[in-house]
PDB file of N, CA and C in Angstrom:
ATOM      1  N   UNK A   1       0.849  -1.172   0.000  1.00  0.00           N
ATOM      2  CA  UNK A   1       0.000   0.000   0.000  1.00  0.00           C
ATOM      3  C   UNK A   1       0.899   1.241   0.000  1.00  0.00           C
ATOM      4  N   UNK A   2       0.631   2.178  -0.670  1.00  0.00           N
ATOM      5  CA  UNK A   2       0.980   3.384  -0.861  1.00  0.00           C
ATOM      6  C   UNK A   2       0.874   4.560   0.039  1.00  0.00           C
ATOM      7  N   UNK A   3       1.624   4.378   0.934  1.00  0.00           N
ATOM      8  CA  UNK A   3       1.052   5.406   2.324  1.00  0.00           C
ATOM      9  C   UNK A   3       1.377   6.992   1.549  1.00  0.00           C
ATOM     10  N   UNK A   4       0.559   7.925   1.735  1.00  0.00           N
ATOM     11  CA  UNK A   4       0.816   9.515   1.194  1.00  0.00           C
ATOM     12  C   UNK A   4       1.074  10.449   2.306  1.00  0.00           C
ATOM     13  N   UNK A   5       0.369   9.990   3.548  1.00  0.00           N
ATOM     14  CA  UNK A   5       0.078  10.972   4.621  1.00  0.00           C
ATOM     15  C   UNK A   5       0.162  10.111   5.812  1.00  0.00           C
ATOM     16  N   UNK A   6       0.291  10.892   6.383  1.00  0.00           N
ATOM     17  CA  UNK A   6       0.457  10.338   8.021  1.00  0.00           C
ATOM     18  C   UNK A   6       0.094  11.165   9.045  1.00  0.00           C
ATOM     19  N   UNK A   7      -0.534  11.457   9.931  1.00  0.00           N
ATOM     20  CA  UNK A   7      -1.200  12.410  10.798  1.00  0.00           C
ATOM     21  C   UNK A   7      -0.974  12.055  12.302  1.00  0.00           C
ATOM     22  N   UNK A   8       0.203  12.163  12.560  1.00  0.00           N
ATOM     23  CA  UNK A   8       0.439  11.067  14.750  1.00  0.00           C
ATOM     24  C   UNK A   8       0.462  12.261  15.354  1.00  0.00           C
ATOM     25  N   UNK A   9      -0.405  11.173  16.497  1.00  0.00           N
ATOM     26  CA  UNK A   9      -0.379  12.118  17.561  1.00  0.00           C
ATOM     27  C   UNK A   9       0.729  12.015  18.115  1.00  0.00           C
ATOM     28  N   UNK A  10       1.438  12.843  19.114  1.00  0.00           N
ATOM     29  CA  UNK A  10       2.695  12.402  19.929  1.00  0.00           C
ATOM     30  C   UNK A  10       2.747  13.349  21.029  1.00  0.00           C
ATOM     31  N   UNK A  11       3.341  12.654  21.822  1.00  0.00           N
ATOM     32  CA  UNK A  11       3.901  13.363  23.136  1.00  0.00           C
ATOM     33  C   UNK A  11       5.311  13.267  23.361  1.00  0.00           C
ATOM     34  N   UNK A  12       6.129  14.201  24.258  1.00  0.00           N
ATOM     35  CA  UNK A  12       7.395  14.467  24.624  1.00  0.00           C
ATOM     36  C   UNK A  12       7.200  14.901  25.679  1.00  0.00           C
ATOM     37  N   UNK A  13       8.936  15.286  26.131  1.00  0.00           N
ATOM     38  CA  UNK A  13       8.656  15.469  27.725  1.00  0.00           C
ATOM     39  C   UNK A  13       9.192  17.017  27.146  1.00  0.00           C
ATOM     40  N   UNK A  14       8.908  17.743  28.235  1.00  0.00           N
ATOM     41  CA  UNK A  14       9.335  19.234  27.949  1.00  0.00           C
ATOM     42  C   UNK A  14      10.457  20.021  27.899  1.00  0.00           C
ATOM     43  N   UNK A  15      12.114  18.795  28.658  1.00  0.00           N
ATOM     44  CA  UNK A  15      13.360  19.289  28.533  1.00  0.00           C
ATOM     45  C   UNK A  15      13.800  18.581  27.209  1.00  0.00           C
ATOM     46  N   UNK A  16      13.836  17.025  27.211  1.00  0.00           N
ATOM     47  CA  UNK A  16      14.119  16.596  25.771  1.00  0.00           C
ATOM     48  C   UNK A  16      12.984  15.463  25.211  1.00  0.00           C
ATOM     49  N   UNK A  17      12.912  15.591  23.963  1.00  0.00           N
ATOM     50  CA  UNK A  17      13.598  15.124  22.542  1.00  0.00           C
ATOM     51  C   UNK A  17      13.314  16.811  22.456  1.00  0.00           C
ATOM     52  N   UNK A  18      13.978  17.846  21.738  1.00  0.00           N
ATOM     53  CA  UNK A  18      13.511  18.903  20.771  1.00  0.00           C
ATOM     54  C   UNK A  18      12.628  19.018  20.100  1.00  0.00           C
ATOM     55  N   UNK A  19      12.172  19.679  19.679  1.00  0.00           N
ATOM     56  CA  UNK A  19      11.065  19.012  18.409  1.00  0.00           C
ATOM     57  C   UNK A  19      11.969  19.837  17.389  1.00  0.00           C
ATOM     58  N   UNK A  20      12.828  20.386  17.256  1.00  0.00           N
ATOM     59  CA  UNK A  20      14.525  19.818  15.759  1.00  0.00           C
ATOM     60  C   UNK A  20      14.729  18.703  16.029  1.00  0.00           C
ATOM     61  N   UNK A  21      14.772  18.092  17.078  1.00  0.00           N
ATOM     62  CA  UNK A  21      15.508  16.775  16.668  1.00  0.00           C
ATOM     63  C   UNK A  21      14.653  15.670  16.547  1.00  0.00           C
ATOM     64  N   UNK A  22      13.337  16.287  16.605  1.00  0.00           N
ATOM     65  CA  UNK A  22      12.097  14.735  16.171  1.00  0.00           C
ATOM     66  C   UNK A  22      11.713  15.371  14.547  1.00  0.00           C
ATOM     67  N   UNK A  23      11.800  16.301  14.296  1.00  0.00           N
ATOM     68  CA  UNK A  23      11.670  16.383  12.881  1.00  0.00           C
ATOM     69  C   UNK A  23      12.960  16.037  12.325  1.00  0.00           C
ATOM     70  N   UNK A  24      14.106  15.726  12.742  1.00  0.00           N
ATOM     71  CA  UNK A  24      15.079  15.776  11.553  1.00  0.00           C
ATOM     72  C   UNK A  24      14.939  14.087  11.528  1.00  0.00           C
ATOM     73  N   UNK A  25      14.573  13.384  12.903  1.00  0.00           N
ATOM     74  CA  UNK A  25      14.791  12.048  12.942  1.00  0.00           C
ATOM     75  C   UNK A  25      13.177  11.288  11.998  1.00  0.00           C
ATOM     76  N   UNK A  26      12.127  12.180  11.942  1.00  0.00           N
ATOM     77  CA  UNK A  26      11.406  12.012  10.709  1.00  0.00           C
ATOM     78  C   UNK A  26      11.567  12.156   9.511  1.00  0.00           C
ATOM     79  N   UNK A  27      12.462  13.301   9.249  1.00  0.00           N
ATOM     80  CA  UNK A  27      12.846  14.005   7.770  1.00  0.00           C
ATOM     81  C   UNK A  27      13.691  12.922   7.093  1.00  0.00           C
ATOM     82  N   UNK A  28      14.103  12.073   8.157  1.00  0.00           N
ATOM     83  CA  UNK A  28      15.677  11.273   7.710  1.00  0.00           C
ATOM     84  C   UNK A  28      15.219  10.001   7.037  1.00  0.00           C
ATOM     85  N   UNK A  29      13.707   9.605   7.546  1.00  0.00           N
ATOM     86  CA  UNK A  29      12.998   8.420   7.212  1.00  0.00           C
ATOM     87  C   UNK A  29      12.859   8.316   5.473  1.00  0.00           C
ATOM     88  N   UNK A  30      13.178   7.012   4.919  1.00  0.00           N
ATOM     89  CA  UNK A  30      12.822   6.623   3.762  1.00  0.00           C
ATOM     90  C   UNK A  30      11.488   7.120   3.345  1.00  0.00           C
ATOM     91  N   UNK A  31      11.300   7.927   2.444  1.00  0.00           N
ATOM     92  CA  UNK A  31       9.730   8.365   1.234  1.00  0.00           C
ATOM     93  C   UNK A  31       9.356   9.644   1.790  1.00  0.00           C
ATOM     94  N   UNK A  32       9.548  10.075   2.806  1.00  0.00           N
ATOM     95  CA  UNK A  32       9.105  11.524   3.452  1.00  0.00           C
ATOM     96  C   UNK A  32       9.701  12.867   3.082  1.00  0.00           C
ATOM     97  N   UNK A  33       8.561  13.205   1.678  1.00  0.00           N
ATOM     98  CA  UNK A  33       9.143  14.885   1.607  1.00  0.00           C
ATOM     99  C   UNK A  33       8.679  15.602   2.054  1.00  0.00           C
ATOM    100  N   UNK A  34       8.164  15.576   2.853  1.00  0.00           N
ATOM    101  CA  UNK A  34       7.518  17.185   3.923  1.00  0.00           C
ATOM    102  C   UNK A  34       7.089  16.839   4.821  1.00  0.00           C
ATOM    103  N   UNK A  35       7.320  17.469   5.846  1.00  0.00           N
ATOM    104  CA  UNK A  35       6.662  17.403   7.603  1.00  0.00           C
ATOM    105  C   UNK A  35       6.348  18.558   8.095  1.00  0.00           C
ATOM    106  N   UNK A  36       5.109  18.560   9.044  1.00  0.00           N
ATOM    107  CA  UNK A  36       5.041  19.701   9.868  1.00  0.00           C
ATOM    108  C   UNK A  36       4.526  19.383  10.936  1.00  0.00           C
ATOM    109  N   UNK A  37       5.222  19.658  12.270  1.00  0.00           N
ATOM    110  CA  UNK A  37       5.122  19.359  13.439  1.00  0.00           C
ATOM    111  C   UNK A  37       4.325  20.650  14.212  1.00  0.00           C
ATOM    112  N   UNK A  38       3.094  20.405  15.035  1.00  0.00           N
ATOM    113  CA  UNK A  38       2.622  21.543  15.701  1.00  0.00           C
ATOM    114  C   UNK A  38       1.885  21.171  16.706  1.00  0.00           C
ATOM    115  N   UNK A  39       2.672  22.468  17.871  1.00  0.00           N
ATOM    116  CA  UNK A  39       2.761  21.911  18.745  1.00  0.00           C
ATOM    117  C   UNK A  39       1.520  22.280  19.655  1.00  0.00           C
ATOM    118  N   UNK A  40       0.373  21.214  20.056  1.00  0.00           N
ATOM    119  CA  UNK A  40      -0.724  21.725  20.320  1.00  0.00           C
ATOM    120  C   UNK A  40      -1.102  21.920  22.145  1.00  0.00           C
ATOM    121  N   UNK A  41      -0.552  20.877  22.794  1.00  0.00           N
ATOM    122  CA  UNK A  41      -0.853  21.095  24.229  1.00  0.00           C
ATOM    123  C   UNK A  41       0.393  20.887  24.719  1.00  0.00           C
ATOM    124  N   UNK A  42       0.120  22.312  26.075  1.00  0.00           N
ATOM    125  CA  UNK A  42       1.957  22.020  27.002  1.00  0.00           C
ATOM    126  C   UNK A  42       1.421  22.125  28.306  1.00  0.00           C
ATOM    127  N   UNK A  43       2.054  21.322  29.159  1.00  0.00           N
ATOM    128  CA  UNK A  43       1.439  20.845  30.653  1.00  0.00           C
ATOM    129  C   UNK A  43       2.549  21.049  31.176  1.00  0.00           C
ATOM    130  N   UNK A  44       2.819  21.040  32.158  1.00  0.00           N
ATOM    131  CA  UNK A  44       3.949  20.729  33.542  1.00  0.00           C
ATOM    132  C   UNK A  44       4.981  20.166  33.158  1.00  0.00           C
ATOM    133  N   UNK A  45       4.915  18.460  32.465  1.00  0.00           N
ATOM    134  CA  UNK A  45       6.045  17.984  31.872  1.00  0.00           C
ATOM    135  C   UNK A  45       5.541  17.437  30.579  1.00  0.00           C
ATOM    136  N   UNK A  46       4.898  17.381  30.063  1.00  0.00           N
ATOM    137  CA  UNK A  46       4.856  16.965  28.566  1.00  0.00           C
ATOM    138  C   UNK A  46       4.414  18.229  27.530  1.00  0.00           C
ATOM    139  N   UNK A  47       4.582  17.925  26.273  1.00  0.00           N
ATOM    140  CA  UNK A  47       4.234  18.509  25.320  1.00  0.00           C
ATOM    141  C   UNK A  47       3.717  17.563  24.216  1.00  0.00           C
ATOM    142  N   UNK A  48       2.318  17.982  23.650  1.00  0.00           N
ATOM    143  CA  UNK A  48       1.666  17.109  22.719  1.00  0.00           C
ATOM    144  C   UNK A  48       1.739  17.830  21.774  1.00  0.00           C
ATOM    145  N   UNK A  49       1.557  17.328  20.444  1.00  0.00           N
ATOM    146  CA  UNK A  49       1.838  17.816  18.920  1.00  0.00           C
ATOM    147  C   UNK A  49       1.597  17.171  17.994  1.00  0.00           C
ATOM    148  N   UNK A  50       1.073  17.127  17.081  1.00  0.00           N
ATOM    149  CA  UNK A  50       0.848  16.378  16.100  1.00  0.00           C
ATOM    150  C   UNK A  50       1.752  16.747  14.742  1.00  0.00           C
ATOM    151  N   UNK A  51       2.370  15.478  14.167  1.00  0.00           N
ATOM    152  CA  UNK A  51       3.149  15.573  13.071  1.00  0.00           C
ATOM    153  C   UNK A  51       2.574  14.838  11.810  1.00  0.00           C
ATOM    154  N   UNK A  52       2.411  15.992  10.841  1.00  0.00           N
ATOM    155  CA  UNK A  52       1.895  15.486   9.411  1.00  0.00           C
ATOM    156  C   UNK A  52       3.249  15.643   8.550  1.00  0.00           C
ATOM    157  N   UNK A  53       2.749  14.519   7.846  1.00  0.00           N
ATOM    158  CA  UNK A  53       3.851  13.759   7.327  1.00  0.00           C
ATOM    159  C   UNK A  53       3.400  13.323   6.087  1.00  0.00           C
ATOM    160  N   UNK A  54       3.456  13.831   4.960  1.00  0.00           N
ATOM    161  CA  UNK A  54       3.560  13.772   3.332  1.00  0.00           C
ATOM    162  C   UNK A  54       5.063  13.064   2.395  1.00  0.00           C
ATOM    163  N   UNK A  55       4.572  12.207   1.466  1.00  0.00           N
ATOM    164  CA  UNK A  55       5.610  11.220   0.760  1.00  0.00           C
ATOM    165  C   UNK A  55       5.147  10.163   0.062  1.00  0.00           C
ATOM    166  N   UNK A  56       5.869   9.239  -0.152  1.00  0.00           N
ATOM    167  CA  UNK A  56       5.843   8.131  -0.941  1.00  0.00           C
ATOM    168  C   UNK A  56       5.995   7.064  -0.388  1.00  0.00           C
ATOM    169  N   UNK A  57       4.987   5.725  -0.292  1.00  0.00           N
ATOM    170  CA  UNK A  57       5.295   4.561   0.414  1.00  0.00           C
ATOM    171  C   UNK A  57       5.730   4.632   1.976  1.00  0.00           C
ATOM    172  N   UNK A  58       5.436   5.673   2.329  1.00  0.00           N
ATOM    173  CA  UNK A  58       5.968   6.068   3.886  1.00  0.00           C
ATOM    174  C   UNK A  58       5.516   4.362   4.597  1.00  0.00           C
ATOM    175  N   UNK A  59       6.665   4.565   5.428  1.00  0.00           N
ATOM    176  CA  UNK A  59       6.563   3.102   6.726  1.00  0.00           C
ATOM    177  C   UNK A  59       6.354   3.726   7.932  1.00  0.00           C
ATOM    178  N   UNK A  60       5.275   3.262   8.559  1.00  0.00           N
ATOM    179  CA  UNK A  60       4.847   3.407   9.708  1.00  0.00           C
ATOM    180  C   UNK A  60       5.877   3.339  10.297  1.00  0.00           C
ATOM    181  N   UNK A  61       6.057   1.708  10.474  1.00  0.00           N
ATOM    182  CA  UNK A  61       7.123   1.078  11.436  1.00  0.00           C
ATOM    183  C   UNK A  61       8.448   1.858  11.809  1.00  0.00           C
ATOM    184  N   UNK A  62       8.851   2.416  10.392  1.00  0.00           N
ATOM    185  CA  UNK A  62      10.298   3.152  10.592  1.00  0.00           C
ATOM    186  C   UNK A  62      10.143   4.711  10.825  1.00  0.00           C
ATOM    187  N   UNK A  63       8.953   5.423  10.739  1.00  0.00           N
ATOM    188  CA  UNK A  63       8.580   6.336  11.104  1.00  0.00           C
ATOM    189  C   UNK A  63       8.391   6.269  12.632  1.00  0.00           C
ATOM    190  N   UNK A  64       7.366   5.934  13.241  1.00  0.00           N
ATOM    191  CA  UNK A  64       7.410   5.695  14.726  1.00  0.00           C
ATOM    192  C   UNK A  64       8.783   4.995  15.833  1.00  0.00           C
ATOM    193  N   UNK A  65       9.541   3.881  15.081  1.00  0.00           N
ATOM    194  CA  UNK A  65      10.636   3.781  15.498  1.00  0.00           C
ATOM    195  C   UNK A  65      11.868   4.906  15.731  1.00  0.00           C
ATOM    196  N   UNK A  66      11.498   5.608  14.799  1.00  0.00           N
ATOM    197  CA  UNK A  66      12.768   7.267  14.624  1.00  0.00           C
ATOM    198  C   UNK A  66      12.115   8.266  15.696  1.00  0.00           C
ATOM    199  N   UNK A  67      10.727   8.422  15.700  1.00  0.00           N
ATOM    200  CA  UNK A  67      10.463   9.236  16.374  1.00  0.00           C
ATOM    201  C   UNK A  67      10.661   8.435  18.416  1.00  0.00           C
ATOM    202  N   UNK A  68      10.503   7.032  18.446  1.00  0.00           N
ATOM    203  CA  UNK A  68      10.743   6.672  19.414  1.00  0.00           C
ATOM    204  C   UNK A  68      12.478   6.752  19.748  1.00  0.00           C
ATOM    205  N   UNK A  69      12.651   6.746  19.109  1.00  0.00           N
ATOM    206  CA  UNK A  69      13.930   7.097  19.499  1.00  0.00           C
ATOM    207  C   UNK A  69      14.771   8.018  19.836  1.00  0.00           C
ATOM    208  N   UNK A  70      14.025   9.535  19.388  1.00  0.00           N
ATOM    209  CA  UNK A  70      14.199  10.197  19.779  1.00  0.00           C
ATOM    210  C   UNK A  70      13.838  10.586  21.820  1.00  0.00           C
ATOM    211  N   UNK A  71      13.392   9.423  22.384  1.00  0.00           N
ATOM    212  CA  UNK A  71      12.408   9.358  23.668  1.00  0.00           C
ATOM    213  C   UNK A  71      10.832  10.438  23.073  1.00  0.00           C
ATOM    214  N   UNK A  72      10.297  10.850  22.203  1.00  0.00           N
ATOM    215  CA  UNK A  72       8.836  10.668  22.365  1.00  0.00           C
ATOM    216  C   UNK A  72       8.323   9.605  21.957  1.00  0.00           C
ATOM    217  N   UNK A  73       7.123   9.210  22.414  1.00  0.00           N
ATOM    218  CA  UNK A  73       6.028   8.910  22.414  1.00  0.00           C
ATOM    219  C   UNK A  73       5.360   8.598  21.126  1.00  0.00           C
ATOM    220  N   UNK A  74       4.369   8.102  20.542  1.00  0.00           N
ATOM    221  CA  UNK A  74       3.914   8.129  19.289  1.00  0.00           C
ATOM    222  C   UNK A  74       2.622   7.327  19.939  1.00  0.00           C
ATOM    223  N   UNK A  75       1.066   8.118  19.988  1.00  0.00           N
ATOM    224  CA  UNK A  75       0.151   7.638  21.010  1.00  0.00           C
ATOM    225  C   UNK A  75      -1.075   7.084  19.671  1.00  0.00           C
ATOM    226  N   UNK A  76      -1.026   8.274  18.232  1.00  0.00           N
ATOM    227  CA  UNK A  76      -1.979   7.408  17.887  1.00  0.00           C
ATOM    228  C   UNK A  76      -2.082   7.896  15.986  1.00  0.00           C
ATOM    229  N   UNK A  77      -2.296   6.994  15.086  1.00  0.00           N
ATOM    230  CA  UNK A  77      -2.591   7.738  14.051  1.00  0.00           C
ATOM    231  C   UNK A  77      -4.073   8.032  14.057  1.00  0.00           C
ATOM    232  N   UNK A  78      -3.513   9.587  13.508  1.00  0.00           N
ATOM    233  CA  UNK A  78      -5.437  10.090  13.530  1.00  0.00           C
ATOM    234  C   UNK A  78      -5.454  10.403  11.855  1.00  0.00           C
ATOM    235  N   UNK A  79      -4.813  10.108  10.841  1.00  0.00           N
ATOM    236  CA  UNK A  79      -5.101  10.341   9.641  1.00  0.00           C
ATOM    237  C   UNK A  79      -4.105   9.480   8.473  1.00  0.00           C
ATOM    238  N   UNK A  80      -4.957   8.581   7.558  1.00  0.00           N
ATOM    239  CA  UNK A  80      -4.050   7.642   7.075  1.00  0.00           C
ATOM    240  C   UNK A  80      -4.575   8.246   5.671  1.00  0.00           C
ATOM    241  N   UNK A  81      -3.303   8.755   4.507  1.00  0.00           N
ATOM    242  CA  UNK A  81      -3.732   8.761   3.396  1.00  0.00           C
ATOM    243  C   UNK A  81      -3.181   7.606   2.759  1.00  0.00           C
ATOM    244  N   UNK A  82      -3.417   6.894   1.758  1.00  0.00           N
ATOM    245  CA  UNK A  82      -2.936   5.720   1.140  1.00  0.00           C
ATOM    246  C   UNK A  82      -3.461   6.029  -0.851  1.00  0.00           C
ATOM    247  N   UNK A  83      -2.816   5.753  -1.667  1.00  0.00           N
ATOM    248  CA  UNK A  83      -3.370   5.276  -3.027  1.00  0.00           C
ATOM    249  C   UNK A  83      -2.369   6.041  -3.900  1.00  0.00           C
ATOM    250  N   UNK A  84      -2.965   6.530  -5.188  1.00  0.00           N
ATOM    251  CA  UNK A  84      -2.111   7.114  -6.512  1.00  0.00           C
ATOM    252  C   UNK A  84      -1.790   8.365  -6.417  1.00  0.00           C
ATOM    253  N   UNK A  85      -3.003   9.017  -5.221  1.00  0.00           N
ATOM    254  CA  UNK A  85      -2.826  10.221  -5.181  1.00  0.00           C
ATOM    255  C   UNK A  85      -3.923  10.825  -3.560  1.00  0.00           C
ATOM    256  N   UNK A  86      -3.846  12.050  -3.341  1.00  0.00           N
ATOM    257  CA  UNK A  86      -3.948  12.538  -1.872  1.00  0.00           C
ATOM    258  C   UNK A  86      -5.519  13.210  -1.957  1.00  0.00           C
ATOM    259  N   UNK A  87      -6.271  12.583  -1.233  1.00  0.00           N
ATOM    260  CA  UNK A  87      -7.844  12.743  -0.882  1.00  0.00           C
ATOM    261  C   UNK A  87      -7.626  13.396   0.022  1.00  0.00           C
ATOM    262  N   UNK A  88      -8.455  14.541   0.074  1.00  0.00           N
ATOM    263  CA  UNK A  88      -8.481  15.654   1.369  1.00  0.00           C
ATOM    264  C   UNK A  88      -9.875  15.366   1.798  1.00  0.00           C
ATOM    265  N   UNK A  89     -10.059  15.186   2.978  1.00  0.00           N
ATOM    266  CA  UNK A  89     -10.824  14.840   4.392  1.00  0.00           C
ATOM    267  C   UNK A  89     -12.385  15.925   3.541  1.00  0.00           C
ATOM    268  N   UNK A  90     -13.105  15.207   3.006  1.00  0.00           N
ATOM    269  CA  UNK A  90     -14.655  15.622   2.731  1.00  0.00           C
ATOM    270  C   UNK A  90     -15.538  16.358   4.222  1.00  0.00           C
ATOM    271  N   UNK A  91     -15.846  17.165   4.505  1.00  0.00           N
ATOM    272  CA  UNK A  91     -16.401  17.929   5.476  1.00  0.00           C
ATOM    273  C   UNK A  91     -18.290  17.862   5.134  1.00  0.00           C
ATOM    274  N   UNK A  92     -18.663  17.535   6.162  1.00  0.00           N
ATOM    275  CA  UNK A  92     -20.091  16.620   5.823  1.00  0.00           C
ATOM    276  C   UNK A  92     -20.872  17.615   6.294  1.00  0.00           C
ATOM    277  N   UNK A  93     -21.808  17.857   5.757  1.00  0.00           N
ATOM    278  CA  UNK A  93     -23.136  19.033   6.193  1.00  0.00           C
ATOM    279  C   UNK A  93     -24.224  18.202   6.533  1.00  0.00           C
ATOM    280  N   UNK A  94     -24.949  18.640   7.396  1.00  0.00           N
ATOM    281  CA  UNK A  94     -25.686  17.890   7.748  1.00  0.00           C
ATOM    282  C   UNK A  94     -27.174  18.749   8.466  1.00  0.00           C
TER     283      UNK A  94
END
């Protein structure tokens, strides 16, 4: 399957990983040309953020492994694009 997008949630602690050094350890991953990390909730000791992640054939496995290695977290995918080309999220009226 053709992964296009990737949407994780993640957490860190608030002295380290950086978030330079969890994007470069994403940037570094096989099929990934663009990332943007933003950083949405900061508490006492963590920081949550979600990183979208655009490319070719992207791997989960080696994506979440880089970012674990940096010591964050990787808690959940909230957006999977997959196929020939990139479907943007239909907004439903109702």
């Amino acid at each position: 399957m053709n992964v296009r997008r990737l949407l994780l949630d993640v957490d860190k602690a608030i002295a380290r990983p950086s978030v330079l050094e969890i994007a470069d350890a994403v940037a570094n991953c096989s099929g990934v040309e663009a990332l943007n990390v933003t950083v949405g909730e900061i508490d006492m000791e963590t920081v949550g953020m979600d990183i979208t992640i655009d490319g070719e054939n992207l791997d989960y496995g080696e994506i979440a492994g880089a970012i674990e290695s940096t010591g964050a977290v990787v808690h959940s995918i909230d957006q999977l694009i997959a196929g020939d080309r990139i479907v943007e999220r239909a907004v439903r009226i109702r």
